[in-house]
PDB file of N, CA and C in Angstrom:
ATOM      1  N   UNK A   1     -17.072  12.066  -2.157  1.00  0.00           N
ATOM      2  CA  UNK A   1     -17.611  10.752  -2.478  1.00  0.00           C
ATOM      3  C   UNK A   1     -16.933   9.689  -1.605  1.00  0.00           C
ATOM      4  N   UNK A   2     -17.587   8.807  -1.095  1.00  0.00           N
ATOM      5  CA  UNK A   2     -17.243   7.593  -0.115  1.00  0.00           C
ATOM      6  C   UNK A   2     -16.826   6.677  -1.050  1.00  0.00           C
ATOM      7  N   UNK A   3     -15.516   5.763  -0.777  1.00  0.00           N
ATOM      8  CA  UNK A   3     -15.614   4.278  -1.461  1.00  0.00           C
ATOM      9  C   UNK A   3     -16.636   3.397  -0.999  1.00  0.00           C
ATOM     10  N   UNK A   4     -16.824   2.318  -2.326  1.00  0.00           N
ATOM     11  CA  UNK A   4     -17.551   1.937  -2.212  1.00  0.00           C
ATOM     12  C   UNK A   4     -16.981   0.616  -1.080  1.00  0.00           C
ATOM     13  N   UNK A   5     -17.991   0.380  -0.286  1.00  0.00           N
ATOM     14  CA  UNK A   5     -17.348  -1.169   0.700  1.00  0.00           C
ATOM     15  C   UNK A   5     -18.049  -2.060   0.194  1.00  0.00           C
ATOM     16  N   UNK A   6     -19.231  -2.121  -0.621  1.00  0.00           N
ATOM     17  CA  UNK A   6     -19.719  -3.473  -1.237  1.00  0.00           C
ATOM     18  C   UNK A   6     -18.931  -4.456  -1.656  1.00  0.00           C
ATOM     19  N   UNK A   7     -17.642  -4.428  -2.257  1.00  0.00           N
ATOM     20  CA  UNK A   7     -16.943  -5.252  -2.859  1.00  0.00           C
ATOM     21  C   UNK A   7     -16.059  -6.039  -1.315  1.00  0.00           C
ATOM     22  N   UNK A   8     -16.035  -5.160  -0.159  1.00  0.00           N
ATOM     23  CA  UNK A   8     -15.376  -5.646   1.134  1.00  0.00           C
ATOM     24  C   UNK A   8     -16.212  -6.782   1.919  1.00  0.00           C
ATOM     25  N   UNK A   9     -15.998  -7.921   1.692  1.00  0.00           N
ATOM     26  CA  UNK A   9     -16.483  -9.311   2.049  1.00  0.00           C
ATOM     27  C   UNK A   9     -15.792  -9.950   2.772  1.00  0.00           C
ATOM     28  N   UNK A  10     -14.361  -9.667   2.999  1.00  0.00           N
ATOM     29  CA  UNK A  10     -13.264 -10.534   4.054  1.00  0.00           C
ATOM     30  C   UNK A  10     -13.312  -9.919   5.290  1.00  0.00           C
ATOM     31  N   UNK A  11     -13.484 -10.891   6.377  1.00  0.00           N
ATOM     32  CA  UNK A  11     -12.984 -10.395   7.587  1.00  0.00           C
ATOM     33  C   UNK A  11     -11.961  -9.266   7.981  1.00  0.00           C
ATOM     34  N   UNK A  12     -11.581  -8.435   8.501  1.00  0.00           N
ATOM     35  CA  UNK A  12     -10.714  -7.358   8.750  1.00  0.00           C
ATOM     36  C   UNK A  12      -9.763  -8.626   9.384  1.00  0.00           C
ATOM     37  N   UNK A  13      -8.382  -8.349   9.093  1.00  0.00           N
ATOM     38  CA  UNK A  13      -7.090  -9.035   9.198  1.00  0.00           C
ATOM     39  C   UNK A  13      -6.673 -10.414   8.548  1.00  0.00           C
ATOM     40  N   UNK A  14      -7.882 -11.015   8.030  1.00  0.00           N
ATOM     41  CA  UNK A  14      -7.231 -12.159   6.940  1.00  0.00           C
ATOM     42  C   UNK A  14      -6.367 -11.410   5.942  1.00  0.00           C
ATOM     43  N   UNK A  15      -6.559 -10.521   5.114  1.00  0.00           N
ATOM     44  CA  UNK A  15      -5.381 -10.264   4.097  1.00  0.00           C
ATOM     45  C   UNK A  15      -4.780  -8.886   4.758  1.00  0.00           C
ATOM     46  N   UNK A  16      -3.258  -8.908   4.684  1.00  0.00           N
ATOM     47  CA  UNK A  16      -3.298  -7.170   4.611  1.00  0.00           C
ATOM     48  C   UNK A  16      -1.969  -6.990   3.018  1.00  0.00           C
ATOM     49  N   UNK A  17      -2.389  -5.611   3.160  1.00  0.00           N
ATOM     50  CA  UNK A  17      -1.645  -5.180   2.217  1.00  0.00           C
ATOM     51  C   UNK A  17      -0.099  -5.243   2.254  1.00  0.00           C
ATOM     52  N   UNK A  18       0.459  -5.192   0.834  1.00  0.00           N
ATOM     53  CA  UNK A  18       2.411  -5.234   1.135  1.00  0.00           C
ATOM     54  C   UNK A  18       2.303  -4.423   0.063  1.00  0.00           C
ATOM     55  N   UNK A  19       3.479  -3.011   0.154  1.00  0.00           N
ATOM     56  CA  UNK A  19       3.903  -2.515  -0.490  1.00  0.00           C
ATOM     57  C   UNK A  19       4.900  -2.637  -1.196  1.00  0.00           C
ATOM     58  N   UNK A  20       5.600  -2.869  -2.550  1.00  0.00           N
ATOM     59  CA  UNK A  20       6.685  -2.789  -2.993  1.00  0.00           C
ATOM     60  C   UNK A  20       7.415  -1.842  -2.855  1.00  0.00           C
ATOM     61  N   UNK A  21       8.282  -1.616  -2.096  1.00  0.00           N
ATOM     62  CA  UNK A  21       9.544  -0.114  -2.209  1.00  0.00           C
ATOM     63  C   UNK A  21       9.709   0.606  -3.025  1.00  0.00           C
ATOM     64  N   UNK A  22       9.758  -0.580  -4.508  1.00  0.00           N
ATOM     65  CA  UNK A  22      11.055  -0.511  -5.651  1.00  0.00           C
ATOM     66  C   UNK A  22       9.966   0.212  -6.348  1.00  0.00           C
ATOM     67  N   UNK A  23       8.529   0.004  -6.210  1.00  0.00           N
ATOM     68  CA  UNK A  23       7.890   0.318  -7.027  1.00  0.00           C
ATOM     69  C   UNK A  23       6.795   1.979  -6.533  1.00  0.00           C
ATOM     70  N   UNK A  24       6.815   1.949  -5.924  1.00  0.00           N
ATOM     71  CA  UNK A  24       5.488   2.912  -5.130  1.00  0.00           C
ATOM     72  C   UNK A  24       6.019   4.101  -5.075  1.00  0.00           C
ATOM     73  N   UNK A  25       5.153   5.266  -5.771  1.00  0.00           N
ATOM     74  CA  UNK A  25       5.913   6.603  -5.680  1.00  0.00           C
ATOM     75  C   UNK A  25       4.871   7.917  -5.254  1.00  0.00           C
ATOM     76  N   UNK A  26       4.130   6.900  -4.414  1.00  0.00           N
ATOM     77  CA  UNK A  26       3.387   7.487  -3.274  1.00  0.00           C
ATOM     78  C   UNK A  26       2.687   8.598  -3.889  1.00  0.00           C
ATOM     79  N   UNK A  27       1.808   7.938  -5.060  1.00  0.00           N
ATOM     80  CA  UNK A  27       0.708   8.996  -5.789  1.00  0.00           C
ATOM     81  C   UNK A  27      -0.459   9.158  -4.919  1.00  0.00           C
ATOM     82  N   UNK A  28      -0.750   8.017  -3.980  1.00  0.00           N
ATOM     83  CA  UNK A  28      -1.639   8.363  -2.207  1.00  0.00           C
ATOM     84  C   UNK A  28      -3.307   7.337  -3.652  1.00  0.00           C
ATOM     85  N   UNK A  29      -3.330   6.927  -4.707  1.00  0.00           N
ATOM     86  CA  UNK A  29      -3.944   6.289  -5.065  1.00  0.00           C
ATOM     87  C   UNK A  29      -5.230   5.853  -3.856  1.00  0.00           C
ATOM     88  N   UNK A  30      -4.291   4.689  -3.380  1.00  0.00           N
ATOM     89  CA  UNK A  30      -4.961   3.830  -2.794  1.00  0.00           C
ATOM     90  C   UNK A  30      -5.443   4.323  -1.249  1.00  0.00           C
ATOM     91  N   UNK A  31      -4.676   5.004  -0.711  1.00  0.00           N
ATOM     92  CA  UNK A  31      -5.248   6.302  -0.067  1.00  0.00           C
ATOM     93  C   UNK A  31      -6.699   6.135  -0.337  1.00  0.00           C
ATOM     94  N   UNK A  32      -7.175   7.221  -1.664  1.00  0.00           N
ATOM     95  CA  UNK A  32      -8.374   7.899  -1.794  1.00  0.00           C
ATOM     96  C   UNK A  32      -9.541   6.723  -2.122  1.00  0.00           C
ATOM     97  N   UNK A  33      -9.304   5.424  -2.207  1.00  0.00           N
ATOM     98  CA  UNK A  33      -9.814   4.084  -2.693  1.00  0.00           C
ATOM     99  C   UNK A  33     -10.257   3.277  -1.616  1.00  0.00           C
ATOM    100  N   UNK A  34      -9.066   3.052  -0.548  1.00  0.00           N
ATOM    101  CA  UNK A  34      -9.723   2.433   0.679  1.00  0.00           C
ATOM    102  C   UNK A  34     -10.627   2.927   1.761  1.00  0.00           C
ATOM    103  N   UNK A  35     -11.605   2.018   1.779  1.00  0.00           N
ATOM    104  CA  UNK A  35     -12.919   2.540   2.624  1.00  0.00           C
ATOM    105  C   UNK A  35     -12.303   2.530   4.182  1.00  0.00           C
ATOM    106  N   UNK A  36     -11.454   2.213   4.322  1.00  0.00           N
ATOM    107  CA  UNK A  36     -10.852   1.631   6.089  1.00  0.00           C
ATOM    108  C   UNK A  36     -10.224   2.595   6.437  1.00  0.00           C
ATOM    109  N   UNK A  37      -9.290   3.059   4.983  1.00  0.00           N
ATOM    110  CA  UNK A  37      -8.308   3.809   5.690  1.00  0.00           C
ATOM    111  C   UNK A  37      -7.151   3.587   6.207  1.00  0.00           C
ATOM    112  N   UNK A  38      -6.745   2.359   6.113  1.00  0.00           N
ATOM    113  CA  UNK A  38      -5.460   2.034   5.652  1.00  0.00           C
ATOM    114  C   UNK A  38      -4.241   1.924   5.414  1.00  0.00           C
ATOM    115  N   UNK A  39      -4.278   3.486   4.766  1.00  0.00           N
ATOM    116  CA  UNK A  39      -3.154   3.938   4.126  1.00  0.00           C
ATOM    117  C   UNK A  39      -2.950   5.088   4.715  1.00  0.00           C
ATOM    118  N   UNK A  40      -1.304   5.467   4.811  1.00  0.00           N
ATOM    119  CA  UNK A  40      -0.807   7.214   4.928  1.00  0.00           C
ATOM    120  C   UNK A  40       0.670   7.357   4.066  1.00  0.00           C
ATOM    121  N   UNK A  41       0.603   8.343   4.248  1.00  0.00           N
ATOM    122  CA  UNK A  41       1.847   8.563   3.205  1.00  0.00           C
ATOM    123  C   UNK A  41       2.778   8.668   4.195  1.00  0.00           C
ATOM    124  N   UNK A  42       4.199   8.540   3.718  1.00  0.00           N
ATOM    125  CA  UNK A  42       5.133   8.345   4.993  1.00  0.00           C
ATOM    126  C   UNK A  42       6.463   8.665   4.107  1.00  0.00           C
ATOM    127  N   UNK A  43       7.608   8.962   4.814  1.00  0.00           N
ATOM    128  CA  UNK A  43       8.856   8.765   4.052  1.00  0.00           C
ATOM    129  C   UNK A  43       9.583   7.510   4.675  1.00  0.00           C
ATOM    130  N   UNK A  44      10.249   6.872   3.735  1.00  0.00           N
ATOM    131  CA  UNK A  44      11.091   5.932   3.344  1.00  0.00           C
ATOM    132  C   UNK A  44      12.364   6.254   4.222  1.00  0.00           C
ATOM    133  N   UNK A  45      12.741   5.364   5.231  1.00  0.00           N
ATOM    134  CA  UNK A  45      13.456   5.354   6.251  1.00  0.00           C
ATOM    135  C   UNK A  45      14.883   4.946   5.149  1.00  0.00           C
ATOM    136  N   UNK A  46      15.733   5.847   5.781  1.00  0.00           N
ATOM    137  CA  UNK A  46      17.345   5.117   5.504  1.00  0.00           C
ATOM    138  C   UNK A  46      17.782   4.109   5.085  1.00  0.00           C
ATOM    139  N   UNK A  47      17.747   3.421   6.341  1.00  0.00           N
ATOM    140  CA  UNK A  47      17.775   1.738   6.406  1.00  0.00           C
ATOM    141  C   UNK A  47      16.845   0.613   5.363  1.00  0.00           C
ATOM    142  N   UNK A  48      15.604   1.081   4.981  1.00  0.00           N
ATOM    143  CA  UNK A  48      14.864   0.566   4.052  1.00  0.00           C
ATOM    144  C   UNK A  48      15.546   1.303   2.493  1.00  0.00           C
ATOM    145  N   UNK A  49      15.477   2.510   2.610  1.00  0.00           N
ATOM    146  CA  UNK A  49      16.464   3.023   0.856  1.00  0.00           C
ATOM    147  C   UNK A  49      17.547   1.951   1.126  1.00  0.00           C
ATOM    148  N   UNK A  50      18.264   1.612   1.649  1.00  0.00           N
ATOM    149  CA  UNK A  50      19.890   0.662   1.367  1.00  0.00           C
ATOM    150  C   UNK A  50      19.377  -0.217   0.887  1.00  0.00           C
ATOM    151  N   UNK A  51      17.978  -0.971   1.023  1.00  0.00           N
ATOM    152  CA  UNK A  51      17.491  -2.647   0.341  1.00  0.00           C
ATOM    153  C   UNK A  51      16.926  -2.319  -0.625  1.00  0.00           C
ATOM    154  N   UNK A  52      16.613  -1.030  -1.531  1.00  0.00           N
ATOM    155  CA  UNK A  52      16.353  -0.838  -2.627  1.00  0.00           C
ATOM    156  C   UNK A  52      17.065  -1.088  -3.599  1.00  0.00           C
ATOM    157  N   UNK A  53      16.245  -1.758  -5.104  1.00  0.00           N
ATOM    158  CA  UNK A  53      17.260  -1.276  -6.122  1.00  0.00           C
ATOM    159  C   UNK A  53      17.294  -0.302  -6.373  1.00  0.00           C
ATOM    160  N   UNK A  54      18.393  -0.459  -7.390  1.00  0.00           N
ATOM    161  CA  UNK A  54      19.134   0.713  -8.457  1.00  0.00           C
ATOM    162  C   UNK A  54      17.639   1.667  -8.753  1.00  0.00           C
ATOM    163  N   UNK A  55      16.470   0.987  -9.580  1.00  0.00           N
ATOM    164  CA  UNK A  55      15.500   1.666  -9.937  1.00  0.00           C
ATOM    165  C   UNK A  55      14.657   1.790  -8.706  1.00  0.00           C
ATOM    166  N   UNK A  56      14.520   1.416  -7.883  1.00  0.00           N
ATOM    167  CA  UNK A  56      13.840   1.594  -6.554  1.00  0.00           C
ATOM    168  C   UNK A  56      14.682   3.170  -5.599  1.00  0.00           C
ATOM    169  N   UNK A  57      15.456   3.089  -5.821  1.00  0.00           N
ATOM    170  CA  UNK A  57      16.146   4.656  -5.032  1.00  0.00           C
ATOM    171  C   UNK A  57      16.298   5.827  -6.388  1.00  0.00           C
ATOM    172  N   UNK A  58      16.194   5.641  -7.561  1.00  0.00           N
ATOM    173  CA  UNK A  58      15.942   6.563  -8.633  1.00  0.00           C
ATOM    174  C   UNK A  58      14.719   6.772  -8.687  1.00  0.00           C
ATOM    175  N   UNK A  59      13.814   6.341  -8.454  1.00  0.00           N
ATOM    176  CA  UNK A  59      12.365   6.307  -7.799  1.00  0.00           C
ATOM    177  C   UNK A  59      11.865   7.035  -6.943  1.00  0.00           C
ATOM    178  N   UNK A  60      12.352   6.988  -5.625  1.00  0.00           N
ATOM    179  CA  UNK A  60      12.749   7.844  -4.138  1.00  0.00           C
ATOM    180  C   UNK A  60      13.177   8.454  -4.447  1.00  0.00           C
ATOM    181  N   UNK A  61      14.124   9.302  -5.207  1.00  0.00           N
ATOM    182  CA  UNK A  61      14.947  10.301  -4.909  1.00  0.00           C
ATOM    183  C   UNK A  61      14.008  11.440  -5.592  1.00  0.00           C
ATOM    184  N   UNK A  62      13.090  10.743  -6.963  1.00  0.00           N
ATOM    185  CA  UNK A  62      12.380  11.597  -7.675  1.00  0.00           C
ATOM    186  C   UNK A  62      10.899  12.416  -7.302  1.00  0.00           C
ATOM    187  N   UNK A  63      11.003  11.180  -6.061  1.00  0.00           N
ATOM    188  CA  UNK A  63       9.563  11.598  -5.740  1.00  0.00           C
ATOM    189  C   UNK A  63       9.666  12.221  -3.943  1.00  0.00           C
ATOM    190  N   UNK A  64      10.847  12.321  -3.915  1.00  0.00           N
ATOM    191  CA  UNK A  64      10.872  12.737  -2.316  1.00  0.00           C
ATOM    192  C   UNK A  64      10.979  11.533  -1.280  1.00  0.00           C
ATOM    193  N   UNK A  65      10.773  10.395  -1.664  1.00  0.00           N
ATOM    194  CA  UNK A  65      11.192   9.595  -0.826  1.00  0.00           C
ATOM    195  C   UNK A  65       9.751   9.177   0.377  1.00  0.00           C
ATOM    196  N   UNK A  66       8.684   9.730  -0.185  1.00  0.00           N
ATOM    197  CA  UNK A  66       7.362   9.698  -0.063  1.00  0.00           C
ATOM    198  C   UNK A  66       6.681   8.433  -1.105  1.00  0.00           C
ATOM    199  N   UNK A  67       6.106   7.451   0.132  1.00  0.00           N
ATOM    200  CA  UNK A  67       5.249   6.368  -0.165  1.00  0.00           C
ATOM    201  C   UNK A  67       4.258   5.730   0.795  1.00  0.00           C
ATOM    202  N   UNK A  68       3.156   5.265   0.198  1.00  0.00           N
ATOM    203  CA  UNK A  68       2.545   4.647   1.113  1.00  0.00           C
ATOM    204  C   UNK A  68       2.461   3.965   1.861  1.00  0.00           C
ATOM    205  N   UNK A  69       2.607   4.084   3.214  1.00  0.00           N
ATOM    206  CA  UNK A  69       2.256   2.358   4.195  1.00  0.00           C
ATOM    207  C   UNK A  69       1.241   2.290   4.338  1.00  0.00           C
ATOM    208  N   UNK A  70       0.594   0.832   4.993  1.00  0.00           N
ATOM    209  CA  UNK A  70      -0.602   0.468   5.202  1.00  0.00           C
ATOM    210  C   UNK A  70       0.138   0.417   7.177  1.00  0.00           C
ATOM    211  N   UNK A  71      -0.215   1.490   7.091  1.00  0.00           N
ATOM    212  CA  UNK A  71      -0.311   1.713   9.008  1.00  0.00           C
ATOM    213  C   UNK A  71      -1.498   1.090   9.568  1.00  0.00           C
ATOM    214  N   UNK A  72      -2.303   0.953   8.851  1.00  0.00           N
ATOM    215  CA  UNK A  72      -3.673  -0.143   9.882  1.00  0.00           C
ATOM    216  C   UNK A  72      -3.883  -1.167   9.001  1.00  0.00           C
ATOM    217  N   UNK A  73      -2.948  -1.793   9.125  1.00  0.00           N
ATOM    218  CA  UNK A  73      -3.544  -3.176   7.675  1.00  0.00           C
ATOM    219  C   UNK A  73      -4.469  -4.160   8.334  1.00  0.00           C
ATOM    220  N   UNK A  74      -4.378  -4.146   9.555  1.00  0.00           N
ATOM    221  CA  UNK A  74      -5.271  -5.180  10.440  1.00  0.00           C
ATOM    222  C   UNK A  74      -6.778  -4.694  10.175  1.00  0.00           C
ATOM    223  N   UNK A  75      -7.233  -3.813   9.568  1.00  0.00           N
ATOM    224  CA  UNK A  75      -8.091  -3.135   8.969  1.00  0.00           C
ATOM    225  C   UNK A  75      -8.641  -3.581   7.761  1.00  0.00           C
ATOM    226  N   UNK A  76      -7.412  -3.817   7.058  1.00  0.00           N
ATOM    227  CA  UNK A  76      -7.876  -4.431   5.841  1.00  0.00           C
ATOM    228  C   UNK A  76      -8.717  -5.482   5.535  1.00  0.00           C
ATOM    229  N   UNK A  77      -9.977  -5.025   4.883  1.00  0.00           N
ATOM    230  CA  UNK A  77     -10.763  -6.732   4.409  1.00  0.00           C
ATOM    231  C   UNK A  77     -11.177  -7.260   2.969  1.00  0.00           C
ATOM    232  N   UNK A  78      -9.410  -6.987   2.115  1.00  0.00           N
ATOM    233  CA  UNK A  78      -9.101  -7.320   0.868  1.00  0.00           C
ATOM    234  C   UNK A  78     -10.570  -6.952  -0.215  1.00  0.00           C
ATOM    235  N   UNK A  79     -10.849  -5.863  -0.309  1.00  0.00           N
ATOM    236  CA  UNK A  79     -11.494  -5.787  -1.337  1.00  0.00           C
ATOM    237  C   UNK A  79     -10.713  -5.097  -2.794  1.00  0.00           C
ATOM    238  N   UNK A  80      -9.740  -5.044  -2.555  1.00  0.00           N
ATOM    239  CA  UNK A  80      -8.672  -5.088  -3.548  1.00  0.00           C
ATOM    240  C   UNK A  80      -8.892  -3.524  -4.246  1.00  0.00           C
ATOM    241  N   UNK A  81      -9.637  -2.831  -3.722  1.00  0.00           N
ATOM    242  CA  UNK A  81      -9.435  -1.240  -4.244  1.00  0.00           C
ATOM    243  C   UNK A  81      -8.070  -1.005  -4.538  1.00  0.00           C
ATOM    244  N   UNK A  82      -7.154  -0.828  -3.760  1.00  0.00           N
ATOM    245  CA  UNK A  82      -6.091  -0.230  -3.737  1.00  0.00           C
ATOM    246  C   UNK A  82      -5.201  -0.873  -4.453  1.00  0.00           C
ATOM    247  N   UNK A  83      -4.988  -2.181  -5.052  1.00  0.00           N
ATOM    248  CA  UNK A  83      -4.385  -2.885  -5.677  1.00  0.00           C
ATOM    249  C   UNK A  83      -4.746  -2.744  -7.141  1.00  0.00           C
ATOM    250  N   UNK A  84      -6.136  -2.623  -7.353  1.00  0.00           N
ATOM    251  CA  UNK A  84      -6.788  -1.750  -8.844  1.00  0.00           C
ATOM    252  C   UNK A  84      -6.151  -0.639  -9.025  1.00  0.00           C
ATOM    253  N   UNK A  85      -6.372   0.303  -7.764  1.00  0.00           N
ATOM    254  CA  UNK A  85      -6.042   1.565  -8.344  1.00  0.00           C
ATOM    255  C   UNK A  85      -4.761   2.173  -8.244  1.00  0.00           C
ATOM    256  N   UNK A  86      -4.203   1.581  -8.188  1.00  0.00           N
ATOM    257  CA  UNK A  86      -2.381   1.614  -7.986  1.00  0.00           C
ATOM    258  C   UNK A  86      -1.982   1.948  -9.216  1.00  0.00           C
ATOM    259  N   UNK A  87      -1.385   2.490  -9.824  1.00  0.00           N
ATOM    260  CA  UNK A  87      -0.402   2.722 -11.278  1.00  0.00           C
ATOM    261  C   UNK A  87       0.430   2.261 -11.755  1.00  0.00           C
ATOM    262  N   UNK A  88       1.435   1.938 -10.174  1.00  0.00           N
ATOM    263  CA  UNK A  88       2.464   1.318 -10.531  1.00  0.00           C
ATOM    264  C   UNK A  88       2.295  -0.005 -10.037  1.00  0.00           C
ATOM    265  N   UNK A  89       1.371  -0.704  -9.806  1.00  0.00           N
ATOM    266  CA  UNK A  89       1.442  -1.973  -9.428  1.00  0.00           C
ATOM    267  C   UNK A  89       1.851  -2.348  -8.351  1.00  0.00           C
ATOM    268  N   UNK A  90       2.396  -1.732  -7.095  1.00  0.00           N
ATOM    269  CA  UNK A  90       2.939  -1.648  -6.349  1.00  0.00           C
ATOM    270  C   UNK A  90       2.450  -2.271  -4.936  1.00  0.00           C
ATOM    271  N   UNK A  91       0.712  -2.781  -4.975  1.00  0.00           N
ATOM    272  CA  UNK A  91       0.443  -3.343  -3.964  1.00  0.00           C
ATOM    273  C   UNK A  91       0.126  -4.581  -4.300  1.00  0.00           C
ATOM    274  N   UNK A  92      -0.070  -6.012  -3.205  1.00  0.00           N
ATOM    275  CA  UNK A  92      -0.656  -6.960  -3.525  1.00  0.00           C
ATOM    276  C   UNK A  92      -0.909  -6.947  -2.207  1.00  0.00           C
ATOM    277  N   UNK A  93      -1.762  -8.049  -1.998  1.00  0.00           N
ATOM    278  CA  UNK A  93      -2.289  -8.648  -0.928  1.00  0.00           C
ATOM    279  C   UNK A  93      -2.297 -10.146  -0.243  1.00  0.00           C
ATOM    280  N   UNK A  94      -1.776 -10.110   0.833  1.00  0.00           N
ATOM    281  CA  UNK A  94      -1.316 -11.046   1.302  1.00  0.00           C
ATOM    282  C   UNK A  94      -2.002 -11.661   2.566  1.00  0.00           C
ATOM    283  N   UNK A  95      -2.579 -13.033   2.414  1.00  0.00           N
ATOM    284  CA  UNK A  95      -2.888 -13.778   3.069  1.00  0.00           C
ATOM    285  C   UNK A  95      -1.933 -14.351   4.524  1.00  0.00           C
ATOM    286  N   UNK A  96      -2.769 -13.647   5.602  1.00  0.00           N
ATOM    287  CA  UNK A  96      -2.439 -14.395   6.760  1.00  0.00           C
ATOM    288  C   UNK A  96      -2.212 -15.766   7.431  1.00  0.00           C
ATOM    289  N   UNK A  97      -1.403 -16.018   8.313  1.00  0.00           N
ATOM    290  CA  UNK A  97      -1.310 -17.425   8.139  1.00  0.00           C
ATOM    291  C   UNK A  97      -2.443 -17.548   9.428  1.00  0.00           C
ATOM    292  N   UNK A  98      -3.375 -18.644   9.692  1.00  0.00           N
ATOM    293  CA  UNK A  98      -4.261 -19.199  10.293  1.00  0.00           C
ATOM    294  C   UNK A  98      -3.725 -19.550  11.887  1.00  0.00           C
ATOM    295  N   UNK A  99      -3.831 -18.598  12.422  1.00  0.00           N
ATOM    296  CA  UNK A  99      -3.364 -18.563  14.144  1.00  0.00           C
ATOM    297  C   UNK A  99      -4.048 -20.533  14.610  1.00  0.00           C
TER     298      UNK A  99
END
């Protein structure tokens, strides 16, 4: 089954996605939701675990240290799939600033 893109009305690169660290335990959700594509699963670099909290690296450690980035967010044209279908709340969407 295809997502649906009807709800995708924004230009590709006015919003892109931000992941929370502390929160995302890379269930690939929003993955299977975005019509663009978007998303990949990735592990959580070193240097990014040290700016985690306490519950943000008990998090990582449980889940492998596997979470989503938005590797093509310039892609994104905020139809907010992935922010619905998130569990942990873990995405929002963020407005570009006007070149």
């Amino acid at each position: 089954m295809q997502p649906d893109t009807s709800t995708c009305k924004q230009d590709p690169g006015v919003f892109i996605p931000v992941i929370d660290r502390n929160k995302c335990e890379g269930k690939a959700e929003c993955m299977t939701v975005c019509p663009y594509n978007v998303f990949e699963l990735g592990i959580v670099s070193p240097q990014e675990r040290a700016t985690l909290s306490f519950v943000g690296r008990l998090k990582g450690t449980a889940h492998g240290w596997k979470q989503a980035f938005p590797v093509r967010a310039e892609a994104c044209r905020a139809c907010a799939e992935c922010v619905a279908s998130c569990p942990e709340k873990a995405i929002t969407l963020k407005r570009m600033a006007v070149a």
